[in-house]
PDB file of N, CA and C in Angstrom:
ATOM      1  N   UNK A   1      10.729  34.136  -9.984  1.00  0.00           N
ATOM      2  CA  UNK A   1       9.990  33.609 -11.115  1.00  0.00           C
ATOM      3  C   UNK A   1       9.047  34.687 -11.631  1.00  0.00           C
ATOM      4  N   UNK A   2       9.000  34.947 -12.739  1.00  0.00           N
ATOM      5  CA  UNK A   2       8.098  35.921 -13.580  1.00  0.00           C
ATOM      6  C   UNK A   2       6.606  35.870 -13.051  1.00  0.00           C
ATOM      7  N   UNK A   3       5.958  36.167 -12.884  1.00  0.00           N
ATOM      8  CA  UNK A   3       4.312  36.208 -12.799  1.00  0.00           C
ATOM      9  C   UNK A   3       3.683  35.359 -13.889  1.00  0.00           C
ATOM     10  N   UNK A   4       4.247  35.187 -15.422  1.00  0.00           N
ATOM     11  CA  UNK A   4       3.558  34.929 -16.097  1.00  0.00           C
ATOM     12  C   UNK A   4       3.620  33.167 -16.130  1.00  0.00           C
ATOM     13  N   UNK A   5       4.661  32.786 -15.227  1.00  0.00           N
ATOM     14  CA  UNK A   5       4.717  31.380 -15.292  1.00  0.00           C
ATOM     15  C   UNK A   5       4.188  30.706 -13.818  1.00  0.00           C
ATOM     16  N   UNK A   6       3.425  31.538 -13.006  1.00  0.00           N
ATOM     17  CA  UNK A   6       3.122  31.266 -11.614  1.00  0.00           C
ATOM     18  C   UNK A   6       1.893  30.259 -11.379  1.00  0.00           C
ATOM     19  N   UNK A   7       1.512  30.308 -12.223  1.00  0.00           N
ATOM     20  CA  UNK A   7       0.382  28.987 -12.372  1.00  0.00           C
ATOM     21  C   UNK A   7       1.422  27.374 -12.643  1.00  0.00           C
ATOM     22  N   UNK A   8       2.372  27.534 -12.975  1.00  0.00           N
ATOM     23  CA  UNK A   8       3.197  26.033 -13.091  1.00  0.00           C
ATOM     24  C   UNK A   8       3.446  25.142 -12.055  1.00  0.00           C
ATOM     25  N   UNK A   9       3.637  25.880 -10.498  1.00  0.00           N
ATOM     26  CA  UNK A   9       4.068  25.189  -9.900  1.00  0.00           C
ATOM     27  C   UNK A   9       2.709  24.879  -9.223  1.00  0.00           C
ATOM     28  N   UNK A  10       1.408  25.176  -9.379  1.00  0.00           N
ATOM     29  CA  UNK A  10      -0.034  24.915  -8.941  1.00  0.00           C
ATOM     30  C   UNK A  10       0.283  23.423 -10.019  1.00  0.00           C
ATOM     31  N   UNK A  11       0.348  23.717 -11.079  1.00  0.00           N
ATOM     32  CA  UNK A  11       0.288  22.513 -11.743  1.00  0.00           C
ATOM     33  C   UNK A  11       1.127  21.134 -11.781  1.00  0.00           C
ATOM     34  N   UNK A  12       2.258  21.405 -10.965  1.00  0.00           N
ATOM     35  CA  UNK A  12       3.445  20.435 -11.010  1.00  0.00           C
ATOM     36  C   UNK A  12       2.517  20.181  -9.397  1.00  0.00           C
ATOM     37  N   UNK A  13       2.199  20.592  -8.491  1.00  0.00           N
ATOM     38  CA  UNK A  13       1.849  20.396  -7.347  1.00  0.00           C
ATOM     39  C   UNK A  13       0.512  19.165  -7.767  1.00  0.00           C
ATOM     40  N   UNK A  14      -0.248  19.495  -8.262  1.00  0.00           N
ATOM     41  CA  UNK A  14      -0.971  18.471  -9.150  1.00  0.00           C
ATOM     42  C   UNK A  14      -1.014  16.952 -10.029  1.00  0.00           C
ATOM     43  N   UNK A  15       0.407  17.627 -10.080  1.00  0.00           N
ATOM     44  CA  UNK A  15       0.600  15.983 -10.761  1.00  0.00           C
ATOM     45  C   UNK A  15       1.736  16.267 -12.384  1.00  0.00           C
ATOM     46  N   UNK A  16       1.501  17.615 -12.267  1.00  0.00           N
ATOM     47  CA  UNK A  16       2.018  17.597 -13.920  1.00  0.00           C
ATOM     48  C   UNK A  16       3.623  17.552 -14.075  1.00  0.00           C
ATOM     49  N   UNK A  17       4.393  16.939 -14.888  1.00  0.00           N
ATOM     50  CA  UNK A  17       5.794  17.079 -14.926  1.00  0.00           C
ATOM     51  C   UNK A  17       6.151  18.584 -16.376  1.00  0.00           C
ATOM     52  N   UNK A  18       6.584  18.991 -15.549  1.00  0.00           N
ATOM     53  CA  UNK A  18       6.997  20.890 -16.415  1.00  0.00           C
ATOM     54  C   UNK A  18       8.487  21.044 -15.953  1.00  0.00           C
ATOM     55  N   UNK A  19       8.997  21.548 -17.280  1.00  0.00           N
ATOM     56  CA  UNK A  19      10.420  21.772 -16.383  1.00  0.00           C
ATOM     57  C   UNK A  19      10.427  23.085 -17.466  1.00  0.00           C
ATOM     58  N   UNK A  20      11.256  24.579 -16.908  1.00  0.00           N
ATOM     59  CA  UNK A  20      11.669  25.365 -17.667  1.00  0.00           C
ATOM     60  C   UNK A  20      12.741  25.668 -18.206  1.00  0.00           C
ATOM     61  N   UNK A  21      12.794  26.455 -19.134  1.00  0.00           N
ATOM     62  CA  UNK A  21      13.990  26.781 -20.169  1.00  0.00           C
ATOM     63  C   UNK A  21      13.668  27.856 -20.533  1.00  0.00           C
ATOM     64  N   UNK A  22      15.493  27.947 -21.647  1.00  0.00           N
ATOM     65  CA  UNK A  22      14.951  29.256 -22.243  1.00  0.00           C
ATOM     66  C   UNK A  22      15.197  28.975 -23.667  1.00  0.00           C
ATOM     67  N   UNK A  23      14.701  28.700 -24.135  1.00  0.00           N
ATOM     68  CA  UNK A  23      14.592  28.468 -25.851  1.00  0.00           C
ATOM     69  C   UNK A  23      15.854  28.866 -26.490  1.00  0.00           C
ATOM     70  N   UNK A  24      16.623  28.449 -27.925  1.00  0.00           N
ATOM     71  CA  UNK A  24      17.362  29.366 -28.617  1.00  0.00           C
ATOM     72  C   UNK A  24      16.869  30.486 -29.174  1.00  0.00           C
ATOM     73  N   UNK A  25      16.789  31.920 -29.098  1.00  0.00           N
ATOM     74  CA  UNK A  25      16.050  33.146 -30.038  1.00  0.00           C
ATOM     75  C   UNK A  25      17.089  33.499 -30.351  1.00  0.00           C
ATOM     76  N   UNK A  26      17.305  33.641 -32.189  1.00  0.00           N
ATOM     77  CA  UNK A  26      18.494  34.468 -32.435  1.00  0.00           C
ATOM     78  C   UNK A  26      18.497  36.076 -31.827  1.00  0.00           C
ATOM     79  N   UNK A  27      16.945  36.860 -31.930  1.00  0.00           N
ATOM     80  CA  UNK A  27      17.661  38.041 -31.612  1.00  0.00           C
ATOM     81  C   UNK A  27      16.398  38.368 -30.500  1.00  0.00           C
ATOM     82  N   UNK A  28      16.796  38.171 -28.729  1.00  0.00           N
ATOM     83  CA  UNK A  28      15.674  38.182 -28.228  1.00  0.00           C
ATOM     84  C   UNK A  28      15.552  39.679 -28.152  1.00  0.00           C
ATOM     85  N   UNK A  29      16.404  40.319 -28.408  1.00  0.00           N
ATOM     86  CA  UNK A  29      15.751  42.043 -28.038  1.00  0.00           C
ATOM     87  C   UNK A  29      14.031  41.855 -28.772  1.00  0.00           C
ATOM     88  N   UNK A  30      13.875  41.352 -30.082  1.00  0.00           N
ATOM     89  CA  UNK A  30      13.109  42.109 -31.056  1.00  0.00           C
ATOM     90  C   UNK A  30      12.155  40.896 -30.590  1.00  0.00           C
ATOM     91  N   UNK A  31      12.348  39.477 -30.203  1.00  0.00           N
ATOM     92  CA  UNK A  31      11.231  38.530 -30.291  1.00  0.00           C
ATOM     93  C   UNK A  31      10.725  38.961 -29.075  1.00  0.00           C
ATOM     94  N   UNK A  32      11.324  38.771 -27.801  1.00  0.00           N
ATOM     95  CA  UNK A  32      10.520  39.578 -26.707  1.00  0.00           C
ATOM     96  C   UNK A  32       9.803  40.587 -26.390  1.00  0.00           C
ATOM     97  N   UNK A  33       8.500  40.790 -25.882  1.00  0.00           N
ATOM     98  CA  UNK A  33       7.754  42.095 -26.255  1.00  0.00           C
ATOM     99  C   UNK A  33       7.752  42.465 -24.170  1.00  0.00           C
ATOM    100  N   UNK A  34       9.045  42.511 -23.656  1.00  0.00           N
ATOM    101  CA  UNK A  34       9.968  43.429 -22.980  1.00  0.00           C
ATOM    102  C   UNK A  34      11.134  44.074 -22.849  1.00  0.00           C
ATOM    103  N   UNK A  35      11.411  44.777 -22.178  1.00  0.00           N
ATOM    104  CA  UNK A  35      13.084  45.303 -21.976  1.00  0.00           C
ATOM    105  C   UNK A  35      13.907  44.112 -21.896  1.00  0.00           C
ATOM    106  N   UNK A  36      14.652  44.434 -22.533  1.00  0.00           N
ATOM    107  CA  UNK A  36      15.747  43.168 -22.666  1.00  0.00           C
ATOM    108  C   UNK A  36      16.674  43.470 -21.333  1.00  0.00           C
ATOM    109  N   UNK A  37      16.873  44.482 -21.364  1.00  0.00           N
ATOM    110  CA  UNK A  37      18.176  44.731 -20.071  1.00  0.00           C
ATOM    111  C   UNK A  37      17.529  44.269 -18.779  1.00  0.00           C
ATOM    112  N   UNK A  38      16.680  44.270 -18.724  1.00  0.00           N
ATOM    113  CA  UNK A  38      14.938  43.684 -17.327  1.00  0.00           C
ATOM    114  C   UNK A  38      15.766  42.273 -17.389  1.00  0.00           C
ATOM    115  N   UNK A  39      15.952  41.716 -18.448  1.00  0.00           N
ATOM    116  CA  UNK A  39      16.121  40.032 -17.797  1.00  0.00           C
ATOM    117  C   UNK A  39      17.345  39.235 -17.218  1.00  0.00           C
ATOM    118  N   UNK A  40      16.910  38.786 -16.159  1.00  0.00           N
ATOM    119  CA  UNK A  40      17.881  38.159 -14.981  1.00  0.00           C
ATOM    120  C   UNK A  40      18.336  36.793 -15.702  1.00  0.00           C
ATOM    121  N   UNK A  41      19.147  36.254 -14.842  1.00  0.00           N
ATOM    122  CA  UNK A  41      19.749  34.893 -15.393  1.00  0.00           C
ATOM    123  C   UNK A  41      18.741  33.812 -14.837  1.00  0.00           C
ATOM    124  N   UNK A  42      18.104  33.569 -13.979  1.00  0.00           N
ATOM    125  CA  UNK A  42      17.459  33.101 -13.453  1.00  0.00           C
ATOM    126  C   UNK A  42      15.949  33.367 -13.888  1.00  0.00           C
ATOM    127  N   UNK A  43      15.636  34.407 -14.730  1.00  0.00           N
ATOM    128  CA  UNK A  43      14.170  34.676 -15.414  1.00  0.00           C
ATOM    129  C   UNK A  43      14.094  33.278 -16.433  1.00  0.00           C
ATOM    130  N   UNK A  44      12.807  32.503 -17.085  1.00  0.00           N
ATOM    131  CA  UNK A  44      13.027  31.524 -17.808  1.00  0.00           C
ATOM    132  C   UNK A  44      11.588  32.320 -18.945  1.00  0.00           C
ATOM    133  N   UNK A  45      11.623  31.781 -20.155  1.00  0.00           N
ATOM    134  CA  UNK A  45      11.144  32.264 -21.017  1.00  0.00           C
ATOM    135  C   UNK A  45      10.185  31.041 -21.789  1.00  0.00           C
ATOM    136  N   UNK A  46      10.122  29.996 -21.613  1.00  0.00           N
ATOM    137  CA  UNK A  46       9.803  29.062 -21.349  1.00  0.00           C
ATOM    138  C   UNK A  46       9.239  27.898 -20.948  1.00  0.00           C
ATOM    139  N   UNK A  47       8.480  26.876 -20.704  1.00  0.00           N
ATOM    140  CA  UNK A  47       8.430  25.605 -20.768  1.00  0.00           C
ATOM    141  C   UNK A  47       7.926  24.790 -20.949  1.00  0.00           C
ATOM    142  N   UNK A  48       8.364  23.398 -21.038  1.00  0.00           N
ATOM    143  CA  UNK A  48       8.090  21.946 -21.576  1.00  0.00           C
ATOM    144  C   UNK A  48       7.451  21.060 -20.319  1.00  0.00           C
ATOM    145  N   UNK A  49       6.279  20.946 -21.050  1.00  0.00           N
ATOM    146  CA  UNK A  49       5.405  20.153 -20.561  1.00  0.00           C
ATOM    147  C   UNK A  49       5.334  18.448 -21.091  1.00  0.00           C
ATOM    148  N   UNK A  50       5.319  17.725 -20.010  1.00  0.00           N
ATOM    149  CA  UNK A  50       5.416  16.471 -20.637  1.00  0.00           C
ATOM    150  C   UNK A  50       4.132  15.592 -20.161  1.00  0.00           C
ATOM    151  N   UNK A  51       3.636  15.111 -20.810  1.00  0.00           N
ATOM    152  CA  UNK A  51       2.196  14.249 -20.298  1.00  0.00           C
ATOM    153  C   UNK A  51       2.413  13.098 -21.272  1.00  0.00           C
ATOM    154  N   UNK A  52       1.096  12.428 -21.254  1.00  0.00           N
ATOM    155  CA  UNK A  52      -0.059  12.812 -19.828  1.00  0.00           C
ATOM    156  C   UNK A  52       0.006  12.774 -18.893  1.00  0.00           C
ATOM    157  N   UNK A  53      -0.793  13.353 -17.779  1.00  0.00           N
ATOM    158  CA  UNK A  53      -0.282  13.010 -16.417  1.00  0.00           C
ATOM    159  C   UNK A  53      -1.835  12.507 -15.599  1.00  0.00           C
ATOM    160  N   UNK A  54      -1.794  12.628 -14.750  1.00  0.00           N
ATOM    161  CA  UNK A  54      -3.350  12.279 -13.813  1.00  0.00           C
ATOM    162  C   UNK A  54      -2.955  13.226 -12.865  1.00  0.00           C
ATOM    163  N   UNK A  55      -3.809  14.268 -12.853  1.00  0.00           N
ATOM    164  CA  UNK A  55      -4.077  15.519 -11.865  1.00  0.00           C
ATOM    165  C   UNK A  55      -4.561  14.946 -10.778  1.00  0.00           C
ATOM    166  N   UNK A  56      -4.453  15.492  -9.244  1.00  0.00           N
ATOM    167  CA  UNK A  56      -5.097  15.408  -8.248  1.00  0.00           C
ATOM    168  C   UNK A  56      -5.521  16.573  -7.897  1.00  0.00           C
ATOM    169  N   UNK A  57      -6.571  16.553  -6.969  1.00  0.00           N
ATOM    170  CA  UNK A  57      -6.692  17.667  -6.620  1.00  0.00           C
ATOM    171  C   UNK A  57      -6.057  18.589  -5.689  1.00  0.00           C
ATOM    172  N   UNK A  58      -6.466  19.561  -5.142  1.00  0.00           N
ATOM    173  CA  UNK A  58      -5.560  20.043  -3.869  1.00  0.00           C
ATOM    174  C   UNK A  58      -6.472  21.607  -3.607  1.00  0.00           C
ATOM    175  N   UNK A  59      -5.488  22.317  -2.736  1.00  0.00           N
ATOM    176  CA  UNK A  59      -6.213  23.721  -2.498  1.00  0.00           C
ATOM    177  C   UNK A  59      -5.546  24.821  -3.199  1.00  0.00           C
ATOM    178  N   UNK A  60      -5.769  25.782  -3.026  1.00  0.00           N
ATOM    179  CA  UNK A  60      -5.211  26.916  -4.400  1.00  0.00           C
ATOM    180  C   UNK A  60      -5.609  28.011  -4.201  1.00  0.00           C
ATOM    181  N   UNK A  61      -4.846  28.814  -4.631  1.00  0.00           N
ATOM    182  CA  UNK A  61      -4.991  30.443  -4.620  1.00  0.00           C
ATOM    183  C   UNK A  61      -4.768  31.203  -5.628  1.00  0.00           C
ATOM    184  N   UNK A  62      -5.977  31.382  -6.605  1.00  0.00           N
ATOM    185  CA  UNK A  62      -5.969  32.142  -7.883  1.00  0.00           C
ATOM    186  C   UNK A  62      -5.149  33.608  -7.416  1.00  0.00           C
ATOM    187  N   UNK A  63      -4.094  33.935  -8.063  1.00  0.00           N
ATOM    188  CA  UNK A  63      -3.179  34.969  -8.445  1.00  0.00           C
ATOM    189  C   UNK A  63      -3.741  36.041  -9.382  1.00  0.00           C
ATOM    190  N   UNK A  64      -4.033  35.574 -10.848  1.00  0.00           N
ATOM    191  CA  UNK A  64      -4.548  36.591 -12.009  1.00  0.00           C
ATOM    192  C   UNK A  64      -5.610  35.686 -12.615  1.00  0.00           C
ATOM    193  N   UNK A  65      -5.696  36.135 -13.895  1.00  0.00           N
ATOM    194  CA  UNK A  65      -7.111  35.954 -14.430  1.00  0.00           C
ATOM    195  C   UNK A  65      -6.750  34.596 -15.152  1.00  0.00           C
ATOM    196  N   UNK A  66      -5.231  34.301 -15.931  1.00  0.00           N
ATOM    197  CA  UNK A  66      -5.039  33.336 -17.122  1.00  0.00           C
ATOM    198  C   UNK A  66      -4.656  31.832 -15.917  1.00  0.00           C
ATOM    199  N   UNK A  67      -3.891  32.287 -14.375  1.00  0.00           N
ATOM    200  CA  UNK A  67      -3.399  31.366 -13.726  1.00  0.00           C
ATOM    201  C   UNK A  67      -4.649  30.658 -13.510  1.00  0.00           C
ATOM    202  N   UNK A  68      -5.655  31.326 -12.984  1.00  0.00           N
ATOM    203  CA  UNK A  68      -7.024  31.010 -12.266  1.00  0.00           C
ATOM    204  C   UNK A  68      -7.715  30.231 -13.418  1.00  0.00           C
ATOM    205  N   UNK A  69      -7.726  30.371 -14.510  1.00  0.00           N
ATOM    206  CA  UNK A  69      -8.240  29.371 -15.985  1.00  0.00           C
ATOM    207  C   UNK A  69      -7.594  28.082 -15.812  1.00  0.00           C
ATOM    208  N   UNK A  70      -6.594  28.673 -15.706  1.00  0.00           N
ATOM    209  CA  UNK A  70      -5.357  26.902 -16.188  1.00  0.00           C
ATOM    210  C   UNK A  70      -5.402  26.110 -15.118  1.00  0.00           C
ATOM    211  N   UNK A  71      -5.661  26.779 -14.119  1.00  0.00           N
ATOM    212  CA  UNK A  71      -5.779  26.071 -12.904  1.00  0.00           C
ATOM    213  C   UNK A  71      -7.159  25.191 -12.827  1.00  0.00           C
ATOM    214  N   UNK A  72      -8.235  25.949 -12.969  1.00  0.00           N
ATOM    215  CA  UNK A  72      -9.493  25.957 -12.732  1.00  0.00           C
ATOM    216  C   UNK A  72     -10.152  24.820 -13.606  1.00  0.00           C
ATOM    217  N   UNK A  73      -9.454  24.618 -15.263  1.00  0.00           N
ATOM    218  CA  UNK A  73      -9.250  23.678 -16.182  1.00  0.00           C
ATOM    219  C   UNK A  73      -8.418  22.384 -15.870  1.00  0.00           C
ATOM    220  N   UNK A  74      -7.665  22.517 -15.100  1.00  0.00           N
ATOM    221  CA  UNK A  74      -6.786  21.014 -14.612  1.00  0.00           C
ATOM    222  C   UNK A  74      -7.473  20.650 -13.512  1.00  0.00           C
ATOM    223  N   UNK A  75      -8.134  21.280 -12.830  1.00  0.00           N
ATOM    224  CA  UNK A  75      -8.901  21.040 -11.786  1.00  0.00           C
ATOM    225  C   UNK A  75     -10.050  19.936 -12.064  1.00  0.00           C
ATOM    226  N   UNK A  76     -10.827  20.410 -13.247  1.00  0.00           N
ATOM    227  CA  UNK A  76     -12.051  19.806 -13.673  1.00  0.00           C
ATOM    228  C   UNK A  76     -11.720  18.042 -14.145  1.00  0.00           C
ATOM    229  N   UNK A  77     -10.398  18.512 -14.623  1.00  0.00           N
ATOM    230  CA  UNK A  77      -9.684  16.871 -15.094  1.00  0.00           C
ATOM    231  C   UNK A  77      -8.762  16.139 -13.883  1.00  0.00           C
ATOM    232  N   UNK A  78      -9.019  16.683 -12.977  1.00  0.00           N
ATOM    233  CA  UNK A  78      -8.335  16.407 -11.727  1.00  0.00           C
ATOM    234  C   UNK A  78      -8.828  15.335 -10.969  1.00  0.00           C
ATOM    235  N   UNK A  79      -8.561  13.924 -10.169  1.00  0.00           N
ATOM    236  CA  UNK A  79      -8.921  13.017  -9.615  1.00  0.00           C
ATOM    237  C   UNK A  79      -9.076  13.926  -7.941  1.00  0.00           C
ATOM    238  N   UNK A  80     -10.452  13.763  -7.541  1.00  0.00           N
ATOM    239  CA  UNK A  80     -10.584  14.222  -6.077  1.00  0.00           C
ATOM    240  C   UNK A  80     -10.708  15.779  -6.301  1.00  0.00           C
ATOM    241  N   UNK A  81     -10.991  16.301  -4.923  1.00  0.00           N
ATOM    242  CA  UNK A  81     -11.647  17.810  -4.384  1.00  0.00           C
ATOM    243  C   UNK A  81     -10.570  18.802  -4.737  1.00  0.00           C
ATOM    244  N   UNK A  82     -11.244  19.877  -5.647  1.00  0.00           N
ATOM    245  CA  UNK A  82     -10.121  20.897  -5.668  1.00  0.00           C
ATOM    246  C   UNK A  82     -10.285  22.055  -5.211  1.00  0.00           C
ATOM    247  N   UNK A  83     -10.078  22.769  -4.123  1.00  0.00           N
ATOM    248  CA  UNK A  83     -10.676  24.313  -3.457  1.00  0.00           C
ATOM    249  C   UNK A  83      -9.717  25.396  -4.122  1.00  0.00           C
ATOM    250  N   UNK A  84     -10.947  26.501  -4.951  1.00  0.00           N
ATOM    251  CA  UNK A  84      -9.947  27.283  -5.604  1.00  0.00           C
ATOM    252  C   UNK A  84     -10.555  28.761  -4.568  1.00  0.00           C
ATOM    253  N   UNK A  85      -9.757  29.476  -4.181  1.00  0.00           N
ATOM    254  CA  UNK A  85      -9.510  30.448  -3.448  1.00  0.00           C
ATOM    255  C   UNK A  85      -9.505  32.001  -4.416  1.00  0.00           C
ATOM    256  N   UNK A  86     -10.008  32.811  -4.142  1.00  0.00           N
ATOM    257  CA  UNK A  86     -10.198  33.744  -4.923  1.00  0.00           C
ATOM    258  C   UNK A  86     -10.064  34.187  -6.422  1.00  0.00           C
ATOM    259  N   UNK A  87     -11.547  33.023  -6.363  1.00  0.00           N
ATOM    260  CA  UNK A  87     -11.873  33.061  -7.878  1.00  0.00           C
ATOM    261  C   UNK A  87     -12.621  34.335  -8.666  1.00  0.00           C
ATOM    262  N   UNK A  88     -12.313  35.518  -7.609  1.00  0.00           N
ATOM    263  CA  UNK A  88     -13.148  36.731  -8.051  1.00  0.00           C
ATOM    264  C   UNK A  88     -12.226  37.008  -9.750  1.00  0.00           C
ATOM    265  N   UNK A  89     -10.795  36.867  -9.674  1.00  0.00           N
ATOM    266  CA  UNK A  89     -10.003  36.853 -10.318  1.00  0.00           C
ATOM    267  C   UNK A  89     -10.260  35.899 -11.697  1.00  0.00           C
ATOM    268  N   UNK A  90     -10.874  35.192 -12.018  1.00  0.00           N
ATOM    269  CA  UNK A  90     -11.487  34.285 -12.918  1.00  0.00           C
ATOM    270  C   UNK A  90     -12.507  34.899 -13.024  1.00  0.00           C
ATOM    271  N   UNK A  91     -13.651  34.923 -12.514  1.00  0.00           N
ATOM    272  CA  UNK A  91     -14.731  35.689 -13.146  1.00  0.00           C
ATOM    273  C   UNK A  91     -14.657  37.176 -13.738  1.00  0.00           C
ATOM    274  N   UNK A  92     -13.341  38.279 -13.573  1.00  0.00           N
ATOM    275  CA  UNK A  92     -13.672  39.281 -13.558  1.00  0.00           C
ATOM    276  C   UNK A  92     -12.983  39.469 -15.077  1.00  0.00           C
ATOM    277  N   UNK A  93     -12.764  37.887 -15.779  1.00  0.00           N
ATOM    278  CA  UNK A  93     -12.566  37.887 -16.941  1.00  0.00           C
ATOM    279  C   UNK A  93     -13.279  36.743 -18.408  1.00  0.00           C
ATOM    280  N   UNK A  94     -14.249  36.065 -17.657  1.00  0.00           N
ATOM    281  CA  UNK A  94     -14.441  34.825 -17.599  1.00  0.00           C
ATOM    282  C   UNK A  94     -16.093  34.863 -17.410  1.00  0.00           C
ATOM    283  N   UNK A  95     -16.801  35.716 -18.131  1.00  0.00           N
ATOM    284  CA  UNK A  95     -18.207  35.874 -18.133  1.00  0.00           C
ATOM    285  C   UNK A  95     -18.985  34.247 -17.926  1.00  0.00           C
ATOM    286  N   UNK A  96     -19.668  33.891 -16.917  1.00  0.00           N
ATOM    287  CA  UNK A  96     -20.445  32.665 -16.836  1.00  0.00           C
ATOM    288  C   UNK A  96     -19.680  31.342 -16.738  1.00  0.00           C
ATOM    289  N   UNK A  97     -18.411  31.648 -16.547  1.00  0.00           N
ATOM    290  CA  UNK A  97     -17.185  30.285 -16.997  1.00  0.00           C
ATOM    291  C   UNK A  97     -17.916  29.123 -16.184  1.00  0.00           C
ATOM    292  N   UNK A  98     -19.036  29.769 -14.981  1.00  0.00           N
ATOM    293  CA  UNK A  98     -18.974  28.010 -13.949  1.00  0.00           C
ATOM    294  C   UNK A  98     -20.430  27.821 -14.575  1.00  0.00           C
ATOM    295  N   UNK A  99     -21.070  28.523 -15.474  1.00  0.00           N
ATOM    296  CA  UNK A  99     -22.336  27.781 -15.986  1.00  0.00           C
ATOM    297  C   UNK A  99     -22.088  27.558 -17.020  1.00  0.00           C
ATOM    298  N   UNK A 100     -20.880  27.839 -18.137  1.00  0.00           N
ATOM    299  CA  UNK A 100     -20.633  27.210 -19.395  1.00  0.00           C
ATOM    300  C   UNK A 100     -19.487  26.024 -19.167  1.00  0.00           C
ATOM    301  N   UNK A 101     -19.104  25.736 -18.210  1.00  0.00           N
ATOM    302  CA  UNK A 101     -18.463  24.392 -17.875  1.00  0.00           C
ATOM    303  C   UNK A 101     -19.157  23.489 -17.140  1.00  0.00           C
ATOM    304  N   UNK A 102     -20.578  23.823 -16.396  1.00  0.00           N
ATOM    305  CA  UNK A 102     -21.299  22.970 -15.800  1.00  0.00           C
ATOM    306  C   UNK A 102     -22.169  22.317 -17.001  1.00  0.00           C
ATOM    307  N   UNK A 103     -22.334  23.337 -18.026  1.00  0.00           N
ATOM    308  CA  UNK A 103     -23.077  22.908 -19.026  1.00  0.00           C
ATOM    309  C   UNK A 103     -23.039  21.613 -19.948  1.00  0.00           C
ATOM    310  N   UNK A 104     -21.050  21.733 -19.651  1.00  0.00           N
ATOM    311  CA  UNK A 104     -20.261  20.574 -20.182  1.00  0.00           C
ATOM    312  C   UNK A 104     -19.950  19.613 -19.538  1.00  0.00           C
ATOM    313  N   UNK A 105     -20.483  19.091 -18.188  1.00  0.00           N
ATOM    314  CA  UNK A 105     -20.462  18.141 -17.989  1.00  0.00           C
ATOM    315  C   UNK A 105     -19.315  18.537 -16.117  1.00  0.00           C
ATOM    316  N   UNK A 106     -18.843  19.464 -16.361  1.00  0.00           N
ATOM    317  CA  UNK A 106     -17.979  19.849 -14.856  1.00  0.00           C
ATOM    318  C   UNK A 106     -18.885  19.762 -13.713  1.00  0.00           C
ATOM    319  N   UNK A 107     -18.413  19.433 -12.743  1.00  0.00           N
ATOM    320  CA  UNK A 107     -18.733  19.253 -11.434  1.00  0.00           C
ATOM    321  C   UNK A 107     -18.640  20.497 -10.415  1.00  0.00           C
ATOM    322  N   UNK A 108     -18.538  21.385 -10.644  1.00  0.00           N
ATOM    323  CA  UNK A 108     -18.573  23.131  -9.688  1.00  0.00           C
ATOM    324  C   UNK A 108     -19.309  23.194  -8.228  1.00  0.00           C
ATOM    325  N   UNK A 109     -19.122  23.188  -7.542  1.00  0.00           N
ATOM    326  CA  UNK A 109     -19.869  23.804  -6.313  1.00  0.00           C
ATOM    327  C   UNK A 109     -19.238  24.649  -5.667  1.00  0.00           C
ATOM    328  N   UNK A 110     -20.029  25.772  -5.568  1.00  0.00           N
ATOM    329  CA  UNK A 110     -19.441  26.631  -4.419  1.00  0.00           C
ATOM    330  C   UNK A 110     -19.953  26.915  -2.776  1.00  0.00           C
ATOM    331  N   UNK A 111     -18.814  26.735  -1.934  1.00  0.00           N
ATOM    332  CA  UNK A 111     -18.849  27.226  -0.820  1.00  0.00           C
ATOM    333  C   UNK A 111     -18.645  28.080  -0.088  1.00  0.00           C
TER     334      UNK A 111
END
């Protein structure tokens, strides 16, 4: 699975129903902004999210900076405790993110 879709299965683990695909592109050389010859049959380009759903919480291990957001955001809407694991990765893009979401009403504590 690509890196860029590695936050999905944090989120299907959660509660969310996601399934991937690969879209019709008439000409993916030029719409894709990679090597075309790079992509496997099994790479997905892709996917469909279906909600609403009701998140739970769970434990977790921030990967990059955008997984650690999406995560960190389903978390806050999440029923029950969510432990996010190296959130250095979120902050080192994400100036003040746990005092401008506490501001809004999020629940944050760190241990």
């Amino acid at each position: 699975m690509q890196s860029r879709f590695q936050y999905v299965e944090h989120l299907k683990q959660m509660g969310a129903e996601i399934e991937y695909f690969n879209p019709e592109v008439k000409d993916p050389e030029k719409a894709y902004n990679f090597n075309w010859s790079d992509n496997r049959a099994e790479d997905f380009h892709a996917i469909k999210i279906f909600g609403p759903c009701d998140f739970q919480g769970g434990h977790f291990t921030v990967h990059d900076l955008r997984a650690g957001a999406t995560i960190l955001l389903a978390a806050i809407a999440a029923k029950g405790e969510t432990v996010l694991s190296n959130i250095e990765q979120i902050e080192r893009g994400y100036q003040s993110i746990e005092q401008k979401l506490v501001s809004m009403g999020a629940n944050i504590e760190r241990k």
